[in-house]
N, C-alpha and C. Protein backbone atom coordinates (compact mmCIF):
# COMPACT_ATOMS: atom_id res chain seq x y z
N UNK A 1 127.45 88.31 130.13
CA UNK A 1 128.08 89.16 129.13
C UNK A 1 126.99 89.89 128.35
N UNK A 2 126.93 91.01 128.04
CA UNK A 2 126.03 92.13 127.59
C UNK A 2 126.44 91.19 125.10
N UNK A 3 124.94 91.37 125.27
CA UNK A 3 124.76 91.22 124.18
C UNK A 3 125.07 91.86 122.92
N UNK A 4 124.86 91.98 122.08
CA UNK A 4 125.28 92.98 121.10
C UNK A 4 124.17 94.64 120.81
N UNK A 5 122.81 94.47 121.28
CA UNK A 5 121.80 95.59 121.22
C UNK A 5 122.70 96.39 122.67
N UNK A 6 122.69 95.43 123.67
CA UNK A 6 123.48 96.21 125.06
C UNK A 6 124.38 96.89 124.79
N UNK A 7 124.82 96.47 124.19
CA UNK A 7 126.62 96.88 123.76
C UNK A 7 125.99 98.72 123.01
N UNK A 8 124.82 98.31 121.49
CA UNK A 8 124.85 99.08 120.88
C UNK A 8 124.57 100.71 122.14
N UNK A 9 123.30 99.99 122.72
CA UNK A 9 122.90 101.20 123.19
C UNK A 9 123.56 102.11 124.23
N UNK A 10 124.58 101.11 125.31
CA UNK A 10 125.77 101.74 125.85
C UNK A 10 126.76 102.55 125.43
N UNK A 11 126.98 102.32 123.77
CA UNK A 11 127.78 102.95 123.53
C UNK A 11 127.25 104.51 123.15
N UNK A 12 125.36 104.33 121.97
CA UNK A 12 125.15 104.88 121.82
C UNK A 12 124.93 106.78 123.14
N UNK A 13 124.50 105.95 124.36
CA UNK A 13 124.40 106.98 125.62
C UNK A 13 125.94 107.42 125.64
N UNK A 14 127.15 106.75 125.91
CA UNK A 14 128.31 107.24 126.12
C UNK A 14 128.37 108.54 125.30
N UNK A 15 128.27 108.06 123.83
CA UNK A 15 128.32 109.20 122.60
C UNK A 15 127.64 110.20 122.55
N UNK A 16 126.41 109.51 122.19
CA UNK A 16 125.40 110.44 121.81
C UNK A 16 125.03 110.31 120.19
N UNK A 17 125.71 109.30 119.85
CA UNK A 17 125.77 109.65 118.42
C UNK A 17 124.83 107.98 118.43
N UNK A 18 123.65 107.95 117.49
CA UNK A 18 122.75 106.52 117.05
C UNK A 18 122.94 106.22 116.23
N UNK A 19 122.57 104.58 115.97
CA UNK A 19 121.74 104.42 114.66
C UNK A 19 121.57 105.26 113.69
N UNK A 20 121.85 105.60 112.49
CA UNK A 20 121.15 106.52 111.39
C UNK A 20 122.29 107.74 111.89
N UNK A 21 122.65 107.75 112.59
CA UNK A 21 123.38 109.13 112.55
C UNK A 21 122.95 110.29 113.44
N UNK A 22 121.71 109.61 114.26
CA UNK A 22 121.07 110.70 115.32
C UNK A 22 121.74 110.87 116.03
N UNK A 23 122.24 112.18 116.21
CA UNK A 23 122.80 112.96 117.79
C UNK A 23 122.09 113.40 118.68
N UNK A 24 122.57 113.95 119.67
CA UNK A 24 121.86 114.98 120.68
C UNK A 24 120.31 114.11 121.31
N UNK A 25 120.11 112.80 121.00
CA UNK A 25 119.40 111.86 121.72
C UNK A 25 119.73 111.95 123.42
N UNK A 26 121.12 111.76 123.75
CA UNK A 26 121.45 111.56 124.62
C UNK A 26 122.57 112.61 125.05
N UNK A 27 122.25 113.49 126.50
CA UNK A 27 123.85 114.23 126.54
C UNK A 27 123.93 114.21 127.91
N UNK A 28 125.32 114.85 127.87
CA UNK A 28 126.03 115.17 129.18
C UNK A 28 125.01 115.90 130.35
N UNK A 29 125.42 115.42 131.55
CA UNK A 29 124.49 116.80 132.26
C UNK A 29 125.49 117.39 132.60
N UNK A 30 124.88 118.70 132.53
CA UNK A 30 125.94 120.27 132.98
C UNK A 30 125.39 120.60 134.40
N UNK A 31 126.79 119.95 135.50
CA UNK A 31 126.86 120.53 136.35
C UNK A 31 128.18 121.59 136.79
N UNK A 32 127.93 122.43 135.95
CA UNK A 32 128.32 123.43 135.95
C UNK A 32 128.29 124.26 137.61
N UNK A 33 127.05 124.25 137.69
CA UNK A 33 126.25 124.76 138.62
C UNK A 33 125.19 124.37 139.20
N UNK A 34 124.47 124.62 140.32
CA UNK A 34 123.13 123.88 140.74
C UNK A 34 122.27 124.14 139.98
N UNK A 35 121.88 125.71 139.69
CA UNK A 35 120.79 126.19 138.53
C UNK A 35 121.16 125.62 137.32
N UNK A 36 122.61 125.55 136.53
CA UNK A 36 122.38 124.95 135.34
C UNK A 36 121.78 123.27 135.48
N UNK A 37 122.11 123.01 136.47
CA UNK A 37 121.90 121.02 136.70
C UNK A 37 120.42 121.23 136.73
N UNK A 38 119.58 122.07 137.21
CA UNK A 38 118.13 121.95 137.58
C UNK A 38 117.24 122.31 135.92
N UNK A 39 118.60 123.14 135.92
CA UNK A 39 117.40 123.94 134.40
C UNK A 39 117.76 122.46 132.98
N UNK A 40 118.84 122.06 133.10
CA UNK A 40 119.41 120.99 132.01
C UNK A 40 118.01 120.15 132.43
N UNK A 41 117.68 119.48 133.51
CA UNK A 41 117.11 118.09 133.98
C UNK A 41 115.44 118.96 133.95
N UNK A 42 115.26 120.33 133.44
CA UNK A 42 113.93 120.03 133.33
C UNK A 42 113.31 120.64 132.17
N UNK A 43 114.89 120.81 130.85
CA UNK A 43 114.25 121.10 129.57
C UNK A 43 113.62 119.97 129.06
N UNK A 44 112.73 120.31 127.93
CA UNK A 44 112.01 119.90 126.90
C UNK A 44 112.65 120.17 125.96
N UNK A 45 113.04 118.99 124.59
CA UNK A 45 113.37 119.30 123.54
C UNK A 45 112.89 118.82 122.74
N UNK A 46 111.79 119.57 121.53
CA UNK A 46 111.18 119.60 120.56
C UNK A 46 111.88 118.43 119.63
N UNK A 47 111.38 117.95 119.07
CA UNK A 47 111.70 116.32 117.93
C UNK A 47 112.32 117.20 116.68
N UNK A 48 111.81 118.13 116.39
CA UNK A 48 111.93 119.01 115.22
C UNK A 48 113.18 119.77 115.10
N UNK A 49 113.69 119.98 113.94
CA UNK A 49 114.96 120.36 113.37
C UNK A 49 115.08 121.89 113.28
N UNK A 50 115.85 122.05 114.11
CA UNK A 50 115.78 123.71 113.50
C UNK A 50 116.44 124.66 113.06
N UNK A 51 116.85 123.72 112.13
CA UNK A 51 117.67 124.35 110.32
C UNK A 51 116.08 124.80 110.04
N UNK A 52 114.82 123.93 110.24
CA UNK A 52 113.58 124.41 109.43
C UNK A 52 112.91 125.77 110.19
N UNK A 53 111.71 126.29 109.80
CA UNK A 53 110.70 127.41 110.17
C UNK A 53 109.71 126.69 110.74
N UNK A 54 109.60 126.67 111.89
CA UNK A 54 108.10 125.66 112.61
C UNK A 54 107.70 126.75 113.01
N UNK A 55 107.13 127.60 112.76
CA UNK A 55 106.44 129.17 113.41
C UNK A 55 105.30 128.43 114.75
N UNK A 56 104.24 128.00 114.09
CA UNK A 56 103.54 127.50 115.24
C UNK A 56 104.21 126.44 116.44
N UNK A 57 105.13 125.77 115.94
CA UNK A 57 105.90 124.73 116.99
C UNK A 57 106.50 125.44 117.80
N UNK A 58 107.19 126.95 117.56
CA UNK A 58 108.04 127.99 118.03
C UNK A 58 107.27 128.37 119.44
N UNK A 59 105.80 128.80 119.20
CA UNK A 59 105.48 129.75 119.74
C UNK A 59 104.88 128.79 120.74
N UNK A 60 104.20 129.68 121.66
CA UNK A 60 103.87 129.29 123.27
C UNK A 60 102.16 129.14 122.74
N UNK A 61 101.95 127.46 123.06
CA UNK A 61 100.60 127.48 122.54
C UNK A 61 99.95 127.29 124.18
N UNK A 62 98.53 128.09 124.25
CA UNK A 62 97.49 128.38 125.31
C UNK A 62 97.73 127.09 126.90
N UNK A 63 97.92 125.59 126.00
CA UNK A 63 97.62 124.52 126.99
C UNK A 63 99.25 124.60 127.27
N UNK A 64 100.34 125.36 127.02
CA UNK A 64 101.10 125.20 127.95
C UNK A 64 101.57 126.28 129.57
N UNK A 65 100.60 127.24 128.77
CA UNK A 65 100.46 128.17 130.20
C UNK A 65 100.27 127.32 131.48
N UNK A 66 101.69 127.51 132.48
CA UNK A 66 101.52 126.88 134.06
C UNK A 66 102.13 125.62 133.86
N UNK A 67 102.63 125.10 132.23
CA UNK A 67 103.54 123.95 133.01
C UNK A 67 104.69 124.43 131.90
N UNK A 68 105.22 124.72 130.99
CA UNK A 68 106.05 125.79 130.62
C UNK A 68 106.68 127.10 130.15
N UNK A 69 107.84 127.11 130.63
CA UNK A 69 107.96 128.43 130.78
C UNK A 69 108.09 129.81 129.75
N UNK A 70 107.78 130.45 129.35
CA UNK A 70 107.33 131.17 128.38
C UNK A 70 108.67 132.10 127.93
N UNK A 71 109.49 132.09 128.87
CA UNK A 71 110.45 132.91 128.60
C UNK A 71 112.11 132.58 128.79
N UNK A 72 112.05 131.49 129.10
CA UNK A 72 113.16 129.93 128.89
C UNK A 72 113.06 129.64 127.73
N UNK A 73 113.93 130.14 126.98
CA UNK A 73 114.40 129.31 125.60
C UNK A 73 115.75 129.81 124.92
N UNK A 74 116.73 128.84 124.10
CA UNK A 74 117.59 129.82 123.76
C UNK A 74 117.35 130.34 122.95
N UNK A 75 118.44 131.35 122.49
CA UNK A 75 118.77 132.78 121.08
C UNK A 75 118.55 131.66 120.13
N UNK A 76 119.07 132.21 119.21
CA UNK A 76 119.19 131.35 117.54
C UNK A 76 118.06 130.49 117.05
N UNK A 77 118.81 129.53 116.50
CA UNK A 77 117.71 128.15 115.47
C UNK A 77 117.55 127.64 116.58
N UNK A 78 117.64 127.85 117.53
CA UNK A 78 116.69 126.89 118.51
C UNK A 78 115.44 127.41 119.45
N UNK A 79 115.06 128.61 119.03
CA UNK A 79 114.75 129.27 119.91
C UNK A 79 112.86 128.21 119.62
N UNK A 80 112.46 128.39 121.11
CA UNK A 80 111.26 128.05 120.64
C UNK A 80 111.31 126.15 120.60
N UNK A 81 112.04 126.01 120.46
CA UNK A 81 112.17 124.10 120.39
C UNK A 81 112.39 123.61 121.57
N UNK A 82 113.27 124.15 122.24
CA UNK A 82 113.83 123.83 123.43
C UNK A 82 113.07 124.74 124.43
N UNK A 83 112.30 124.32 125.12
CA UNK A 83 111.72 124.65 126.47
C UNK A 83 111.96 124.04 127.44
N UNK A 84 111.59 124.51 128.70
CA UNK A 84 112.08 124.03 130.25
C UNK A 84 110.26 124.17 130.80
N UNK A 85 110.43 123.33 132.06
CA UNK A 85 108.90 123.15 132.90
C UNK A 85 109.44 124.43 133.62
N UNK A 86 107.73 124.80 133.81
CA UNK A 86 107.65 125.88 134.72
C UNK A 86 107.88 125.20 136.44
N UNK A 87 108.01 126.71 136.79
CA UNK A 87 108.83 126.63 138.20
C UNK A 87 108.08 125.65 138.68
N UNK A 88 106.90 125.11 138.95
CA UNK A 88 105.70 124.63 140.00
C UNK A 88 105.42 123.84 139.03
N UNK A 89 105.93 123.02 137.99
CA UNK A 89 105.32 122.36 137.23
C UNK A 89 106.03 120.72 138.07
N UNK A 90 105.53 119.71 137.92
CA UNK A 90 105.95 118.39 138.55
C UNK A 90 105.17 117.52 137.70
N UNK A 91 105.97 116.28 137.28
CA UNK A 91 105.97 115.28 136.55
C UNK A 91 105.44 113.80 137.55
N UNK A 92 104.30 113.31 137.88
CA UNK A 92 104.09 112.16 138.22
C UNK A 92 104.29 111.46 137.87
N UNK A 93 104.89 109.74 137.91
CA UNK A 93 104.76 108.70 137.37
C UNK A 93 103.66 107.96 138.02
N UNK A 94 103.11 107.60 136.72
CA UNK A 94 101.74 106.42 137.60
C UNK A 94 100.29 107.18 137.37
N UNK A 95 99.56 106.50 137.56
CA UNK A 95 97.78 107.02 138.03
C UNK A 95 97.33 106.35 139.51
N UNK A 96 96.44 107.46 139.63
CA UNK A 96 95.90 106.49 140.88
C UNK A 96 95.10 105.48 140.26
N UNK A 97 95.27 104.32 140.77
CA UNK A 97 93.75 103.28 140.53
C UNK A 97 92.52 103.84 139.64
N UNK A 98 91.70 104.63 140.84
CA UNK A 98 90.43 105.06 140.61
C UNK A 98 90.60 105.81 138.81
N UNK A 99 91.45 106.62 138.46
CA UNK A 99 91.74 107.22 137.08
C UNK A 99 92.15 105.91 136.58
N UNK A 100 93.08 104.83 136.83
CA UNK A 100 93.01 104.22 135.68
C UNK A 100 91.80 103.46 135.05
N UNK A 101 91.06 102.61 136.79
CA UNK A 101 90.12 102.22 136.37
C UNK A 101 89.22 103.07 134.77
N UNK A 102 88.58 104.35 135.51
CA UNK A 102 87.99 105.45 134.92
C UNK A 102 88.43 105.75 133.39
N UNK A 103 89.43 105.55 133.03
CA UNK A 103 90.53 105.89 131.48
C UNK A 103 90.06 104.34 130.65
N UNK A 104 90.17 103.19 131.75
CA UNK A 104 89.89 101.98 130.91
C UNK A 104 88.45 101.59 130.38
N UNK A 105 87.42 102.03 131.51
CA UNK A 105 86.59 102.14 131.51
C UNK A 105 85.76 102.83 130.22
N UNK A 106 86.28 104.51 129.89
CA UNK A 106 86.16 105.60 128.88
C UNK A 106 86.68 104.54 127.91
N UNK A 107 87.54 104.50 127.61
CA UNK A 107 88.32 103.57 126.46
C UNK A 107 87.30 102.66 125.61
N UNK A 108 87.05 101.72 126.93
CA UNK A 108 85.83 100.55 126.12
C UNK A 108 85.01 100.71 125.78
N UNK A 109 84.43 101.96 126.35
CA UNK A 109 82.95 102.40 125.86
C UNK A 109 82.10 101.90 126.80
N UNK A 110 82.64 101.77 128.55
CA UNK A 110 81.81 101.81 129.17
C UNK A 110 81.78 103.17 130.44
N UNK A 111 81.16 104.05 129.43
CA UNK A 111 81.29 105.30 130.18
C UNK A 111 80.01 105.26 131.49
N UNK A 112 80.39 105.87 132.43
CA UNK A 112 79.53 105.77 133.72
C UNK A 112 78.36 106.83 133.73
């Protein structure tokens, strides 16, 4: 039998609605269409509220040239928060070995 956190967070995904009153954590996918299902599953959505003015959060900063897309975003208070990966952009899970070794290595301060 699912516990009471199980319970919470099942319900919370069903909804969408959390803890504290957070929405839009969790939503529907829109398969509407194939392009809307592809473009839903490879936005980005900014942490930030946008009732506020994030001018720099808005705009397309240099290190995202080639993994998002510059001209994917919606109209309104959201414009600029919500981004999608570029076409050729791909998400790995994992490192190879040799990089993690190399990252743990950097870390300790035993650089090669």
């Amino acid at each position: 039998e699912a516990n009471t956190v199980t319970k919470q967070i099942l319900s919370s995904l069903a909804t969408g609605t959390w803890i504290g009153g957070r929405t839009g954590v969790s939503q529907r996918l829109d398969r509407s269409s194939y392009i809307k299902t592809i473009s839903h599953l490879r936005s980005v959505l900014s942490p930030l509220t946008p009732t506020q003015e994030h001018f720099k959060a808005r705009q397309v900063h240099p290190t995202e040239w080639g993994r998002l897309c510059p001209a994917e975003t919606p109209e309104g208070s959201s414009i600029g928060l919500r981004k999608h990966l570029a076409l050729l952009t791909e998400i790995t899970p994992g490192l190879a070995k040799e990089e993690e070794e190399e990252i743990i290595n950097l870390l300790s301060g035993k650089i090669k």
